[in-house]
Protein backbone atom coordinates (compact mmCIF):
# COMPACT_ATOMS: atom_id res chain seq x y z
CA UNK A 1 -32.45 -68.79 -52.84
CA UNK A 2 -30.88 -67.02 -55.31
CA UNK A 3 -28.60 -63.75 -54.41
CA UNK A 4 -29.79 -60.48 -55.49
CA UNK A 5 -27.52 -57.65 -56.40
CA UNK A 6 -28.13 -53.96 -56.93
CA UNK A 7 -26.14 -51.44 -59.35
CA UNK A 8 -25.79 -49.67 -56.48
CA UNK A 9 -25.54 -52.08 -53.22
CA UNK A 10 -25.78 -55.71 -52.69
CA UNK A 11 -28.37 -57.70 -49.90
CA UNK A 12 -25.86 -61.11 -49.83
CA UNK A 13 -22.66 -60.92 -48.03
CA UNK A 14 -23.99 -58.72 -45.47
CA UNK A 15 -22.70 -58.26 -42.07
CA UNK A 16 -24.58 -59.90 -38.76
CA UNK A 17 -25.60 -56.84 -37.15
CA UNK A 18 -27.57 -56.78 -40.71
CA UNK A 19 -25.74 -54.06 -41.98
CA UNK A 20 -25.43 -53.11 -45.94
CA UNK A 21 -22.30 -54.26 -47.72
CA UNK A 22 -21.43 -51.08 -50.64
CA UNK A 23 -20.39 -52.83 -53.85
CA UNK A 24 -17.00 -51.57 -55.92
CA UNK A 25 -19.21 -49.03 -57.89
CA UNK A 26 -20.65 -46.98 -55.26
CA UNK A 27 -17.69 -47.32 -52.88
CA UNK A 28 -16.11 -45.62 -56.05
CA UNK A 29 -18.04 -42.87 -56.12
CA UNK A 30 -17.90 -42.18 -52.57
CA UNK A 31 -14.11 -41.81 -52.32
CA UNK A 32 -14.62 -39.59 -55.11
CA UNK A 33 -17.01 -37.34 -53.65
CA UNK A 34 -15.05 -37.43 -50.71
CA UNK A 35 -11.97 -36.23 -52.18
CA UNK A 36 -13.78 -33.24 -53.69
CA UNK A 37 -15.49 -32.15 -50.60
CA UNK A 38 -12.36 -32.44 -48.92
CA UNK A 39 -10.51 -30.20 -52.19
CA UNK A 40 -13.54 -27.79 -51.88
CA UNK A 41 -13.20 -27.50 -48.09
CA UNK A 42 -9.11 -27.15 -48.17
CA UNK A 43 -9.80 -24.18 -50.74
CA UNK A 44 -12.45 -22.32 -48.49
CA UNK A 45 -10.11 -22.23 -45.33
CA UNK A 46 -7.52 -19.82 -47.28
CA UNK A 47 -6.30 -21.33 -50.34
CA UNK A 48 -6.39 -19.32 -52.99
CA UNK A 49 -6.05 -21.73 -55.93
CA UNK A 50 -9.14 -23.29 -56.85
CA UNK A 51 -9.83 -26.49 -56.85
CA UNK A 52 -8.32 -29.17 -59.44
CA UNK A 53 -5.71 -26.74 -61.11
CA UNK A 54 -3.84 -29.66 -62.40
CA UNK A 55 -6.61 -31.12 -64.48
CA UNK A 56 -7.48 -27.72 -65.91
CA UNK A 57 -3.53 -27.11 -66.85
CA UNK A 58 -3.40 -30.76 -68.36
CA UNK A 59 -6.84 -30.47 -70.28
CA UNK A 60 -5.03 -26.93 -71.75
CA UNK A 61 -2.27 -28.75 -72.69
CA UNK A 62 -4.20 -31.44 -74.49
CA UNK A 63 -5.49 -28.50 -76.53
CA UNK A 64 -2.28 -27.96 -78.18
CA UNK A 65 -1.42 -29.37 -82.09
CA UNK A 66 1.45 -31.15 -81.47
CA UNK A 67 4.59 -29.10 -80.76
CA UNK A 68 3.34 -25.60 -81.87
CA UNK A 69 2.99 -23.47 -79.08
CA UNK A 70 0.46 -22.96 -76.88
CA UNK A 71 -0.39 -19.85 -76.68
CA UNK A 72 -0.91 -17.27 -79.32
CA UNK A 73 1.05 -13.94 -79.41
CA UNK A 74 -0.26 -10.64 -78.39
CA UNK A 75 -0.91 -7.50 -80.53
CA UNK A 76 1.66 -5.12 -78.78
CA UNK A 77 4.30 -8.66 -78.46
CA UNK A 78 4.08 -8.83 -82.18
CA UNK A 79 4.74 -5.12 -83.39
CA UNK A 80 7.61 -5.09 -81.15
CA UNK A 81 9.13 -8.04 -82.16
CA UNK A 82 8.16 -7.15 -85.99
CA UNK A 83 9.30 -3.56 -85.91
CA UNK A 84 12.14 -3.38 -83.27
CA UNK A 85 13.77 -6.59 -83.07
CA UNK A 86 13.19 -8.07 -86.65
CA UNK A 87 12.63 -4.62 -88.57
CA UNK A 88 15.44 -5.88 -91.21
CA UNK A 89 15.40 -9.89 -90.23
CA UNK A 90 13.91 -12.42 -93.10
CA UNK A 91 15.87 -15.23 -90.86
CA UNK A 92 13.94 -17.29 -88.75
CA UNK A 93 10.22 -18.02 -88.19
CA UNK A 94 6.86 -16.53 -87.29
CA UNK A 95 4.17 -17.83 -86.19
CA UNK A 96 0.06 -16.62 -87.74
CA UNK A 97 -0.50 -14.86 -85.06
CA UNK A 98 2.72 -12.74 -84.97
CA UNK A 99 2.01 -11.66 -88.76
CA UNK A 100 -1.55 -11.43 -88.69
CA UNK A 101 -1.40 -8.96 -85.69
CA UNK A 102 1.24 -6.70 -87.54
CA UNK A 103 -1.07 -6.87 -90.05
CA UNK A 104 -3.89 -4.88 -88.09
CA UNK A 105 -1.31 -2.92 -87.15
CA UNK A 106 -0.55 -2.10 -90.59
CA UNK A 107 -3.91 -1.19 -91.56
CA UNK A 108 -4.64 0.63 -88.36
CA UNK A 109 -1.75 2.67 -89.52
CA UNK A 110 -3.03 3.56 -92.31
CA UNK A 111 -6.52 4.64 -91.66
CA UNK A 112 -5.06 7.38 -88.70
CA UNK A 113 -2.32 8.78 -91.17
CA UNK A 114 -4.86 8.41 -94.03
CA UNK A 115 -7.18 10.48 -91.94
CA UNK A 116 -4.32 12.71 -91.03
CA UNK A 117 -3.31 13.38 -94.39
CA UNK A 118 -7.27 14.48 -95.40
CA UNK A 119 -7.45 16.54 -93.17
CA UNK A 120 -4.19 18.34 -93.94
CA UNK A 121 -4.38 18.00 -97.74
CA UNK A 122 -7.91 17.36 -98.78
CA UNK A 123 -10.03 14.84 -99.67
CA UNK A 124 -9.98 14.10 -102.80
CA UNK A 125 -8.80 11.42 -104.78
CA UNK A 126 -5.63 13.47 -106.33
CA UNK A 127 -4.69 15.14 -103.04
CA UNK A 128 -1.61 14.17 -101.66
CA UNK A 129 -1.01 11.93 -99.11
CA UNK A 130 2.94 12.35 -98.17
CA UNK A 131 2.15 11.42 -94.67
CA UNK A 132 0.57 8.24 -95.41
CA UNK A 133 3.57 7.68 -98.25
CA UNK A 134 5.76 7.77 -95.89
CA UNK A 135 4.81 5.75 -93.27
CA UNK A 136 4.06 2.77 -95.84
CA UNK A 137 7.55 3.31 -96.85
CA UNK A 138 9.29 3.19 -93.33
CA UNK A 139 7.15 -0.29 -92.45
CA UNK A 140 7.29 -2.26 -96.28
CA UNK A 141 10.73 -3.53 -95.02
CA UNK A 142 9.46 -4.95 -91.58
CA UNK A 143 6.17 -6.09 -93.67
CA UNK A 144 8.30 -8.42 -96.47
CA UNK A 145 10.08 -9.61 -93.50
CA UNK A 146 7.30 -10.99 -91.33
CA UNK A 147 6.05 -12.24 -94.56
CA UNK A 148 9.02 -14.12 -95.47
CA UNK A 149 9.42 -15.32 -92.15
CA UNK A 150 5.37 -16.50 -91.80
CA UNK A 151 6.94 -18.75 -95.09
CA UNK A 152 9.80 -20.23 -93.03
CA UNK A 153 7.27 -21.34 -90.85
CA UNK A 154 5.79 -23.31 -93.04
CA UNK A 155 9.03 -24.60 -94.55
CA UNK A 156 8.70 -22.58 -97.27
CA UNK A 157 11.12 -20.20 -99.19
CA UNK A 158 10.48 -16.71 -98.67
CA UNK A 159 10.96 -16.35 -102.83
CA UNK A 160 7.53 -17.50 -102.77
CA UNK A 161 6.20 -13.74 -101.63
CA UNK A 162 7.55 -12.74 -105.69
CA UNK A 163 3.60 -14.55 -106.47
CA UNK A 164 2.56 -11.55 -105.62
CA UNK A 165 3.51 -9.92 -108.46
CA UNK A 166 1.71 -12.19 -110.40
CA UNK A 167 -1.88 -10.89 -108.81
CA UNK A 168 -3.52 -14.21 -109.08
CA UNK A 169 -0.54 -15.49 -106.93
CA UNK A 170 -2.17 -13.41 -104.12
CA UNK A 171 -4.81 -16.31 -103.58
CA UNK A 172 -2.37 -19.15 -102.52
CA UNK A 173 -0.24 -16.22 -100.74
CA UNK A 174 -3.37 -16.12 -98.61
CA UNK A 175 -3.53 -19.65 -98.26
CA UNK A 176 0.29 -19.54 -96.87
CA UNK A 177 -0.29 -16.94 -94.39
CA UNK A 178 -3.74 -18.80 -92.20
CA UNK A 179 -1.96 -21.90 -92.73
CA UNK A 180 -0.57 -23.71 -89.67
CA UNK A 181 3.30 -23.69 -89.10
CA UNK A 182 5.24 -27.17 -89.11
CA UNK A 183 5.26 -28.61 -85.60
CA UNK A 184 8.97 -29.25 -85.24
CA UNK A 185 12.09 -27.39 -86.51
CA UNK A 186 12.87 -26.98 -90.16
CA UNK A 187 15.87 -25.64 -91.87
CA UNK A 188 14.19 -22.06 -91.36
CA UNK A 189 14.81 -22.37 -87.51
CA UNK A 190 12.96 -23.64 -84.23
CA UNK A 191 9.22 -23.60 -83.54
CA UNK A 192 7.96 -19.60 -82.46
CA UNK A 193 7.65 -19.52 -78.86
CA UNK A 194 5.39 -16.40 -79.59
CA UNK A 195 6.45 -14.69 -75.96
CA UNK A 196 9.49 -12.25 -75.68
CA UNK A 197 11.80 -12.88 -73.33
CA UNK A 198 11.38 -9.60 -71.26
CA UNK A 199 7.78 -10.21 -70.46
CA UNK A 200 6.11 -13.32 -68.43
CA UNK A 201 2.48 -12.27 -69.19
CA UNK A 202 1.49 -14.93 -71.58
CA UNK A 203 -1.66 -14.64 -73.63
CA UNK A 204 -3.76 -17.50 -74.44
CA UNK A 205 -5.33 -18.42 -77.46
CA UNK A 206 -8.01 -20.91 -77.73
């Protein structure tokens, strides 16, 4: 007589008493669901990590392109780095979201004091706006900084921002800045790290 076998369990090779013999697959899935109930129970008795943080942390990781970071930088991160720590810096790197953040901030700007200045001035069209002026003056330096710094990350030349003068050069400008940064260092510096060293929130992109 020939042996039968199951996906599940197997009939031949069974014990005297007449027992069921488990084959490799289920006794697989046993342990696992063993070791989760067991993970499951551990975290209901007081632990207050949930269960399986590794595998989350390592599936994050996986995430990642190569050796960019991470994480993303935040909006407040990225005006303070822009403005007070690299106000007059065009050494270095940035990452998109560094420049793309000061970049709402620069527009942000400039609806409030545009706002500001109509309702000081006026409205129309040959009002003036000295408010407005001057704020656009005080950030264009921190602005062709990030700018030229978004090009290091690319391991480009910051000369490359003079397209702009060209107005059709604006288009591959564009193109520069969404672009992804190399994902090791270049001549330009080391890859953005995108968190500042006085704060240990980090926020996550993705």
């Amino acid at each position: 007589m020939k042996d039968c076998s199951w996906p599940l369990y197997s009939f031949h090779n069974r014990p005297k008493e007449g027992g069921i013999t488990f084959s490799p697959y289920q006794i697989h899935h046993v342990d696992a669901d063993t070791e989760k109930s067991e993970e499951y129970k551990k975290w209901k008795e007081g632990d207050t990590r949930p269960p399986g943080p590794e595998k989350i942390d390592q599936s994050m990781s996986q995430q990642t392109s190569g050796g960019r970071p991470a994480h993303m930088m935040g909006f407040s991160d990225a005006v303070q780095n822009v403005v007070m720590n690299n106000y007059a810096n065009w050494d270095g790197r940035a990452s998109r979201s560094e420049y793309w953040w000061f970049v709402l901030f620069g527009a942000l700007v400039g609806f409030v004091t545009g706002t500001i200045d109509g309702f000081l001035f006026g409205w129309e069209y040959s009002d003036p706006t000295w408010i407005s002026t001057l704020v656009s003056l005080a950030l264009l330096l921190p602005n062709f900084c990030v700018s030229v710094r978004r090009l290091h990350d690319l391991g480009k030349s910051g000369w490359w921002n003079l397209l702009v003068f060209t107005i059709i050069g604006i288009i591959p400008l564009l193109i520069f800045m969404v672009m992804e940064g190399e994902e090791h260092p270049n001549q330009y510096g080391e890859v953005p790290t995108n968190t500042l060293e006085h704060d240990a929130n980090i926020h996550t992109n993705y």
